[in-house]
C-alpha atoms as a PDB file:
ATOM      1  CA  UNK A   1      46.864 -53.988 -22.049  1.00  0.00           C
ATOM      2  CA  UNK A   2      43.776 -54.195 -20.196  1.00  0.00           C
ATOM      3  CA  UNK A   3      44.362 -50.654 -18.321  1.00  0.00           C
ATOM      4  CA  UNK A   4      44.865 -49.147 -22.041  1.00  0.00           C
ATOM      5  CA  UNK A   5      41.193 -50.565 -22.871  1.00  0.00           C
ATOM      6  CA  UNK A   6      39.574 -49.667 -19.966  1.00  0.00           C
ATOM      7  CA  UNK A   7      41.137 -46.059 -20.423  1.00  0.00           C
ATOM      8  CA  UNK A   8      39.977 -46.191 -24.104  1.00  0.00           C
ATOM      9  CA  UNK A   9      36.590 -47.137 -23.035  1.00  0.00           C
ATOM     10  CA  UNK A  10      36.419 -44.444 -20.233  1.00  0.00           C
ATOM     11  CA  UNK A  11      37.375 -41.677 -22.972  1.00  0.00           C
ATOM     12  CA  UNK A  12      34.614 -43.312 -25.423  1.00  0.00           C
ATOM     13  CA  UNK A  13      32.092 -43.037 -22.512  1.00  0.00           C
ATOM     14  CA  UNK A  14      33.391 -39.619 -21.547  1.00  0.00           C
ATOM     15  CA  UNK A  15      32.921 -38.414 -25.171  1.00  0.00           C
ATOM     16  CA  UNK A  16      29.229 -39.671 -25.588  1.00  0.00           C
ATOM     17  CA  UNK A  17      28.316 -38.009 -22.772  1.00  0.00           C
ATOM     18  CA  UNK A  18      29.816 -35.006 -23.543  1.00  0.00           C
ATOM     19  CA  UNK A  19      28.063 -35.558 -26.859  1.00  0.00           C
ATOM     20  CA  UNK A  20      24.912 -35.831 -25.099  1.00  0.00           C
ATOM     21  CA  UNK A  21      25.151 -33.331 -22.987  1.00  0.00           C
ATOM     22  CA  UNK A  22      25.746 -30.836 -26.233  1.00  0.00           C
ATOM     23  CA  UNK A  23      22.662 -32.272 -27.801  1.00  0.00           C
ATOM     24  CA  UNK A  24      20.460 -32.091 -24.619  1.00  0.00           C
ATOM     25  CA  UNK A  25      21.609 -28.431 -24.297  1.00  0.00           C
ATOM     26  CA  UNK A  26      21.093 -27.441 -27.531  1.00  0.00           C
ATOM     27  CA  UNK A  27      17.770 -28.938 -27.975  1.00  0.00           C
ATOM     28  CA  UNK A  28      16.579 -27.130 -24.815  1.00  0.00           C
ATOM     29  CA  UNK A  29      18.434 -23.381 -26.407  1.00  0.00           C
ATOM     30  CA  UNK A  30      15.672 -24.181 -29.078  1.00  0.00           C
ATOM     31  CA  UNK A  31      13.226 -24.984 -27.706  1.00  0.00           C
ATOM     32  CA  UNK A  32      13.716 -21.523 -25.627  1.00  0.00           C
ATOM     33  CA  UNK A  33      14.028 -19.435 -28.424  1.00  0.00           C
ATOM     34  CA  UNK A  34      11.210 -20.826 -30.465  1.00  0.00           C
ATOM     35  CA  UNK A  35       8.787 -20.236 -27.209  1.00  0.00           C
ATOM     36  CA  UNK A  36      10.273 -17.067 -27.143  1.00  0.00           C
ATOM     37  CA  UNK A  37       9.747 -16.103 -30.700  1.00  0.00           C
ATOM     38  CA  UNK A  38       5.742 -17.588 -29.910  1.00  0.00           C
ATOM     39  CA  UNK A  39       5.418 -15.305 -27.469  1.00  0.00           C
ATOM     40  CA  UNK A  40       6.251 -12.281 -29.626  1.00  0.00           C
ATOM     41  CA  UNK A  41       4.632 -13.224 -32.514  1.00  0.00           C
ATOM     42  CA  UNK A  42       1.152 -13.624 -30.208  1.00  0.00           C
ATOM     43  CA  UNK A  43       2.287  -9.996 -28.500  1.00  0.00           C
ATOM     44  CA  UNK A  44       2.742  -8.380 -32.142  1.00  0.00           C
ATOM     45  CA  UNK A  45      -0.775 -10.475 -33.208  1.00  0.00           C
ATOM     46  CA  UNK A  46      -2.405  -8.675 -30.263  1.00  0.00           C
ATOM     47  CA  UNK A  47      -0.904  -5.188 -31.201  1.00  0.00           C
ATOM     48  CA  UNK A  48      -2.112  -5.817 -35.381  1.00  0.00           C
ATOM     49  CA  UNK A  49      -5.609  -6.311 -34.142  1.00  0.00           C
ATOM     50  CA  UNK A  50      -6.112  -3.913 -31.995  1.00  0.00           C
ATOM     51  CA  UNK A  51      -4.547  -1.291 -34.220  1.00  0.00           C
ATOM     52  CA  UNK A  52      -7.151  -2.612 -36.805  1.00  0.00           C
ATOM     53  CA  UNK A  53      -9.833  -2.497 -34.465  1.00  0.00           C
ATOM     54  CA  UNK A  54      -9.394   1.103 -33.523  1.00  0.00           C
ATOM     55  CA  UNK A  55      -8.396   2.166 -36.955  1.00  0.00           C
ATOM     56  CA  UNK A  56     -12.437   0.849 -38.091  1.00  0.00           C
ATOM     57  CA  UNK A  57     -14.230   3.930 -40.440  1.00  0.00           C
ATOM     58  CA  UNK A  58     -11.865   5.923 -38.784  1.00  0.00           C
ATOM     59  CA  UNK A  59     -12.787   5.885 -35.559  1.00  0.00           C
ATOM     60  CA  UNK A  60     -15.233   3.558 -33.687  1.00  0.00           C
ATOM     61  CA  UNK A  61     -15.555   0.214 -32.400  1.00  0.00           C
ATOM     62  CA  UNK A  62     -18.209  -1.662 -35.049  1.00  0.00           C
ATOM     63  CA  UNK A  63     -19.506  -3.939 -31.826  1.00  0.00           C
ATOM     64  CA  UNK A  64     -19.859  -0.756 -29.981  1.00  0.00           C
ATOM     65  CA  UNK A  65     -21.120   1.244 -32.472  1.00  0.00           C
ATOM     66  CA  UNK A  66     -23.674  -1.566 -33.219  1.00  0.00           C
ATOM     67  CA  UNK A  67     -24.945  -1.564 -29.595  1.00  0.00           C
ATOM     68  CA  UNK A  68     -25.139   2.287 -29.451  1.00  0.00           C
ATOM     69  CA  UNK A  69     -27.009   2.941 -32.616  1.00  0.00           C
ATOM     70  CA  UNK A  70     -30.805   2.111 -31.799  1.00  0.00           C
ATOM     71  CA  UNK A  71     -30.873   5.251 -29.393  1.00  0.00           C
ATOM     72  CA  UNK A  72     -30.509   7.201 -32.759  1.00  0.00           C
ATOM     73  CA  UNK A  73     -34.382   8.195 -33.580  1.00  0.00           C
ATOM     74  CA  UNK A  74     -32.755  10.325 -36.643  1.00  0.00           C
ATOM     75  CA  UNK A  75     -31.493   9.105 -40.051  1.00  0.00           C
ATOM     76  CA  UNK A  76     -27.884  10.095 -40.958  1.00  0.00           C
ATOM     77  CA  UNK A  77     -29.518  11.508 -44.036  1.00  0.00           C
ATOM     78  CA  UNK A  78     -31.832  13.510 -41.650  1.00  0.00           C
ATOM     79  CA  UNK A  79     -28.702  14.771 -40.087  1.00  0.00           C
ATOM     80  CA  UNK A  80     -27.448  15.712 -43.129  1.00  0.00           C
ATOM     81  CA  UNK A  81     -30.735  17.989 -44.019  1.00  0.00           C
ATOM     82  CA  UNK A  82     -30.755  19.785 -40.601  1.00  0.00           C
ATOM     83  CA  UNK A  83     -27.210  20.503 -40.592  1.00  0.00           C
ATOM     84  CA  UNK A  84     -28.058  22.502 -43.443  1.00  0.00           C
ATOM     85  CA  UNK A  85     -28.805  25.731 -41.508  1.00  0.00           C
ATOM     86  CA  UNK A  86     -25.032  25.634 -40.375  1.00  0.00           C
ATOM     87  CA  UNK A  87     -23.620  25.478 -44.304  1.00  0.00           C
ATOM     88  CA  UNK A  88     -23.460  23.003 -46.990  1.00  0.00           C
ATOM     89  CA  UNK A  89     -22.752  19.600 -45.597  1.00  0.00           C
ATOM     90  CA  UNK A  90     -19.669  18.275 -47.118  1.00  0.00           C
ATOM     91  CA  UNK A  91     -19.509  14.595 -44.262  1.00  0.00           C
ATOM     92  CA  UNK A  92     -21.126  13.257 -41.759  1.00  0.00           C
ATOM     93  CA  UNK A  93     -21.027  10.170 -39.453  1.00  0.00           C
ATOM     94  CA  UNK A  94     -22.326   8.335 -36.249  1.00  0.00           C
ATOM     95  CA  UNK A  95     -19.643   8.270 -33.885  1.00  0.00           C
ATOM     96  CA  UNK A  96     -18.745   7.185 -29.966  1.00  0.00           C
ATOM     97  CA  UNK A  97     -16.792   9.854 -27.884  1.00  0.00           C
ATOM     98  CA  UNK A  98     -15.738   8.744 -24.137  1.00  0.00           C
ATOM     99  CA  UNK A  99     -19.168   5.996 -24.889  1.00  0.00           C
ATOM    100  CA  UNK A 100     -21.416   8.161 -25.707  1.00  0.00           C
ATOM    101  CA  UNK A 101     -23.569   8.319 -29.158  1.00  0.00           C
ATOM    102  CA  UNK A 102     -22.946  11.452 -31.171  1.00  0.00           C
ATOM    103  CA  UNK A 103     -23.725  12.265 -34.511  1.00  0.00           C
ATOM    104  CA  UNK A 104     -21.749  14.810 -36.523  1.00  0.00           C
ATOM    105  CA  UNK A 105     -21.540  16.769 -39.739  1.00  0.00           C
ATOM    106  CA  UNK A 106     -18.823  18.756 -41.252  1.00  0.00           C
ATOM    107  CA  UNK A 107     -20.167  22.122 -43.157  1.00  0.00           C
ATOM    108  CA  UNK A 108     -18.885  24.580 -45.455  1.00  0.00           C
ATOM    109  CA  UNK A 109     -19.938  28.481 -45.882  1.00  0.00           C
ATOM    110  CA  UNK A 110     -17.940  30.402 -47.961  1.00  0.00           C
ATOM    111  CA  UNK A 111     -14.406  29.546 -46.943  1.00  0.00           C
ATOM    112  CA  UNK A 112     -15.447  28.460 -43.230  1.00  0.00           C
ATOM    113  CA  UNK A 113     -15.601  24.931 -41.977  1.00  0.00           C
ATOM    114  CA  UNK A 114     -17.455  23.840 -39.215  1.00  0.00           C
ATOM    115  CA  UNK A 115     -18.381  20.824 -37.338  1.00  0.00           C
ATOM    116  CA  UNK A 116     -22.107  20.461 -36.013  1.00  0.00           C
ATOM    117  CA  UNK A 117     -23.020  18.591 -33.505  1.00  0.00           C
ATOM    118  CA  UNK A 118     -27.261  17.250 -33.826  1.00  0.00           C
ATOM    119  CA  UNK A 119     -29.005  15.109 -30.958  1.00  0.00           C
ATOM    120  CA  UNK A 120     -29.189  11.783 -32.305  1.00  0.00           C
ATOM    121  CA  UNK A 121     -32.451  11.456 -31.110  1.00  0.00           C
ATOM    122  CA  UNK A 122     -34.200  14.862 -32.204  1.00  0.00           C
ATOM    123  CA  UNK A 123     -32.554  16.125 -34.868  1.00  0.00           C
ATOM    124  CA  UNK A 124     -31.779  19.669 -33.305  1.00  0.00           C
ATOM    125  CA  UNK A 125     -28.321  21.132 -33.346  1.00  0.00           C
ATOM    126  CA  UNK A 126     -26.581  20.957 -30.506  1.00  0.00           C
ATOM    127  CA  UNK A 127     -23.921  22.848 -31.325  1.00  0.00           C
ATOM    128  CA  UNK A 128     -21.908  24.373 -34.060  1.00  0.00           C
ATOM    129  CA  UNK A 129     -18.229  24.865 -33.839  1.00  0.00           C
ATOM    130  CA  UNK A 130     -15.307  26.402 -36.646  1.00  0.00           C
ATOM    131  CA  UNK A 131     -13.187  23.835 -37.582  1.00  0.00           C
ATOM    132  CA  UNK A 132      -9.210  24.604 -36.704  1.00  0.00           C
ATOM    133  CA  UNK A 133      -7.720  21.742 -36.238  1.00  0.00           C
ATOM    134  CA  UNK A 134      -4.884  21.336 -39.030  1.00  0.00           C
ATOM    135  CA  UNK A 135      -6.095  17.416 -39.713  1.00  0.00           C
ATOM    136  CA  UNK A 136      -9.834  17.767 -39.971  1.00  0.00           C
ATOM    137  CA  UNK A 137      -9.422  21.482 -41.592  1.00  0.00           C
ATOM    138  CA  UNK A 138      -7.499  19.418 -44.149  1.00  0.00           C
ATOM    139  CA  UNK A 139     -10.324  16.927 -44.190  1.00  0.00           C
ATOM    140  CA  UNK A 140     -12.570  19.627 -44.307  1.00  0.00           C
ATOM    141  CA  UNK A 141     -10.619  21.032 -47.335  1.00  0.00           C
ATOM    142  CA  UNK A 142     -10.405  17.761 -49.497  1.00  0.00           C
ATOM    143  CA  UNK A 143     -14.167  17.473 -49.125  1.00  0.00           C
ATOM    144  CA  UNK A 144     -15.439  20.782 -50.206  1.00  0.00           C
ATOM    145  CA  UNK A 145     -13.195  20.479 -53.504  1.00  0.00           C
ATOM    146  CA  UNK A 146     -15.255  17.149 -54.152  1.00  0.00           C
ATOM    147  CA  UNK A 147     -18.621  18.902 -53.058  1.00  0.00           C
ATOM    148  CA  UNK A 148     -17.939  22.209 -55.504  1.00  0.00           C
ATOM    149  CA  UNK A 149     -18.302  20.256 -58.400  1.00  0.00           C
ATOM    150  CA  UNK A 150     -21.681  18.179 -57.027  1.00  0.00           C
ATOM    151  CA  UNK A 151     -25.125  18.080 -58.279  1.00  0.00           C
ATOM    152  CA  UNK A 152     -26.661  15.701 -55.820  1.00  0.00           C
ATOM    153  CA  UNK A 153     -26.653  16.419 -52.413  1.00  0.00           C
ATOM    154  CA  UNK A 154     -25.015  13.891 -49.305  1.00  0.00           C
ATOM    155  CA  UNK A 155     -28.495  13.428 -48.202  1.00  0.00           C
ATOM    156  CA  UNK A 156     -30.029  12.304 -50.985  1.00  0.00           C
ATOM    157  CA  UNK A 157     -27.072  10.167 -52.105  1.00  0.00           C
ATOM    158  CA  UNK A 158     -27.470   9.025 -48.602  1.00  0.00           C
ATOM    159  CA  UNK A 159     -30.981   7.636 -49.051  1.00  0.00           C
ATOM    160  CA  UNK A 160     -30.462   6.135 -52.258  1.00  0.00           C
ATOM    161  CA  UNK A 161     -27.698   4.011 -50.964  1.00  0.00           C
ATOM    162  CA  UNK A 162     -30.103   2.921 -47.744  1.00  0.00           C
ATOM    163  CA  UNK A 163     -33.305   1.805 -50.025  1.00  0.00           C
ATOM    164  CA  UNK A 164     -30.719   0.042 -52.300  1.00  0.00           C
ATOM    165  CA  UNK A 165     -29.493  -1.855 -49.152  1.00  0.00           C
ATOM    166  CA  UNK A 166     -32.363  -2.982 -47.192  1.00  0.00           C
ATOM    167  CA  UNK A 167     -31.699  -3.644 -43.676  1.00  0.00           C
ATOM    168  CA  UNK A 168     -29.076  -1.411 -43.538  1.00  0.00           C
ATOM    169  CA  UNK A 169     -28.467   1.916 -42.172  1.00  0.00           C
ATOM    170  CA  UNK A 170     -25.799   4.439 -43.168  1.00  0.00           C
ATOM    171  CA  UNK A 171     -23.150   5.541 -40.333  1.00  0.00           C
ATOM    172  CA  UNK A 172     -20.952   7.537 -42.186  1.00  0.00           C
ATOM    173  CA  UNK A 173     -20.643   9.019 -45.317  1.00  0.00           C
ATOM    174  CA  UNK A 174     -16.945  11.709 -46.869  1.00  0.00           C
ATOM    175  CA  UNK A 175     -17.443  13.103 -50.145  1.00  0.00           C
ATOM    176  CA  UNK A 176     -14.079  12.845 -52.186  1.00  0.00           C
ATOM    177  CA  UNK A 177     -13.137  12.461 -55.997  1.00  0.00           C
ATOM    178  CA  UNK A 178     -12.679   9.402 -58.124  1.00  0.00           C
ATOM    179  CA  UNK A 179     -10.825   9.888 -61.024  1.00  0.00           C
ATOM    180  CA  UNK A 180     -11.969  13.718 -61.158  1.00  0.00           C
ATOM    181  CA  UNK A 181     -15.524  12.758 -60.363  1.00  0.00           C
ATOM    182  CA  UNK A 182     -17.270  13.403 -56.991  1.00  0.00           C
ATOM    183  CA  UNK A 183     -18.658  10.417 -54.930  1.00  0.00           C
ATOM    184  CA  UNK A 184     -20.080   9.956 -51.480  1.00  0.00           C
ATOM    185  CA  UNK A 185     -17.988   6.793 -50.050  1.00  0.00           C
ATOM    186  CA  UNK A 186     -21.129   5.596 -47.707  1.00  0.00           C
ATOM    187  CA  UNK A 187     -20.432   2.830 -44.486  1.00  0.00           C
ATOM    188  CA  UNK A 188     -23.813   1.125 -44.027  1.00  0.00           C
ATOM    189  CA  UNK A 189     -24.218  -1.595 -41.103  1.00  0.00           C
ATOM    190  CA  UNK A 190     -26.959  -3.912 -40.234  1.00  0.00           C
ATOM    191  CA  UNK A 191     -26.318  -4.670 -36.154  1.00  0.00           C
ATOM    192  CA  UNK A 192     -22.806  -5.909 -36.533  1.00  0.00           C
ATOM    193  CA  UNK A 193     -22.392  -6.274 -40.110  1.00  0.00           C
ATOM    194  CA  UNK A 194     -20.691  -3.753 -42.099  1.00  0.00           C
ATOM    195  CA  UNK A 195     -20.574  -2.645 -45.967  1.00  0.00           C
ATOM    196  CA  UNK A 196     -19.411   0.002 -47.809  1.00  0.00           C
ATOM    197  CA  UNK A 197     -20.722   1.696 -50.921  1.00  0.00           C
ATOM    198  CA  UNK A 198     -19.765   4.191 -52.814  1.00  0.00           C
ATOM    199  CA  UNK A 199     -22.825   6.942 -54.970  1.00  0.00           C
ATOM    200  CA  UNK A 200     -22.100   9.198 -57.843  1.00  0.00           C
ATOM    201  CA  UNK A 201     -22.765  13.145 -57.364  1.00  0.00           C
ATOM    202  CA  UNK A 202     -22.209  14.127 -60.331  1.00  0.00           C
END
């Protein structure tokens, strides 16, 4: 009688460890996969933001562009007005290529598209270049349709949207339509900060 107990008691014992065991094992298979589904989720985070970063007005780094933007002696809108000799500017912006400050404007003349290149701290052009690549000729394109149908000019639209926004400088600024109706869509920063604005042309 006593042997049967003692084996009954060895089974019982056997049977919580197991039991044990299974919990202990399956506590540490969760713990594994919920580190492992952490880690991801902070790798996909990282990914998300830095696609967002990139992605900012299209092209530029607001930080950088911030810290680049008091070489410019000249205005965006006085971009604008000496691209003029080029064509009819239809967009400009500020932008950083391989870290250095540029500032360019897309023109039109006739059914040409170009992209001008000013010094950011004269005003002179550069350089003036067709446009062929299928993207910005499409760009290109888009714009001119909104610009056909203009009465104010990007400069002046420009201008009106810095004095309404002290402190503020325009970086960038794409004419396209809204609801049939042409607007400049302007990005204005002030060191770090950015806001966008939109002006009628019409």
């Amino acid at each position: 009688m006593m042997t049967e107990v003692s084996t009954l008691f060895d089974e019982h014992k056997t049977r919580l460890k197991s039991q044990h065991f299974d919990t202990t094992e399956s506590a540490i298979m969760k713990a594994y996969i919920m580190r492992k589904d952490l880690a991801v989720a902070v790798a996909v985070t990282g990914i998300l933001a830095a696609v967002a970063l990139s992605s900012w007005a299209g092209d530029d780094n607001p930080v950088a562009l911030a810290k680049a933007l008091p070489e410019a002696n000249v205005s965006l809108d006085q971009g604008l007005k000496a691209s003029e000799r080029e064509g009819k500017p239809i967009s400009g912006k500020y932008e950083l290529e391989d870290g250095a400050l540029h500032l360019s404007v897309y023109t039109m003349k006739g059914d040409q598209f170009s992209e001008v290149i000013l010094d950011h701290k004269t005003g002179a052009v550069k350089k003036a270049e067709k446009i062929t690549d299928a993207d910005d000729l499409k760009n290109a394109k888009e714009q001119s349709q909104a610009m056909a149908s203009a009465k104010v000019s990007l400069d002046k639209a420009v201008t009106e949207a810095t004095k309404a926004n002290s402190g503020y400088r325009a970086v960038s600024v794409v004419t396209t339509l809204d609801a049939g109706k042409p607007v400049a869509n302007i990005t204005l920063m002030k060191g770090e900060d950015v806001k966008k604005v939109t002006e009628k042309l019409d």
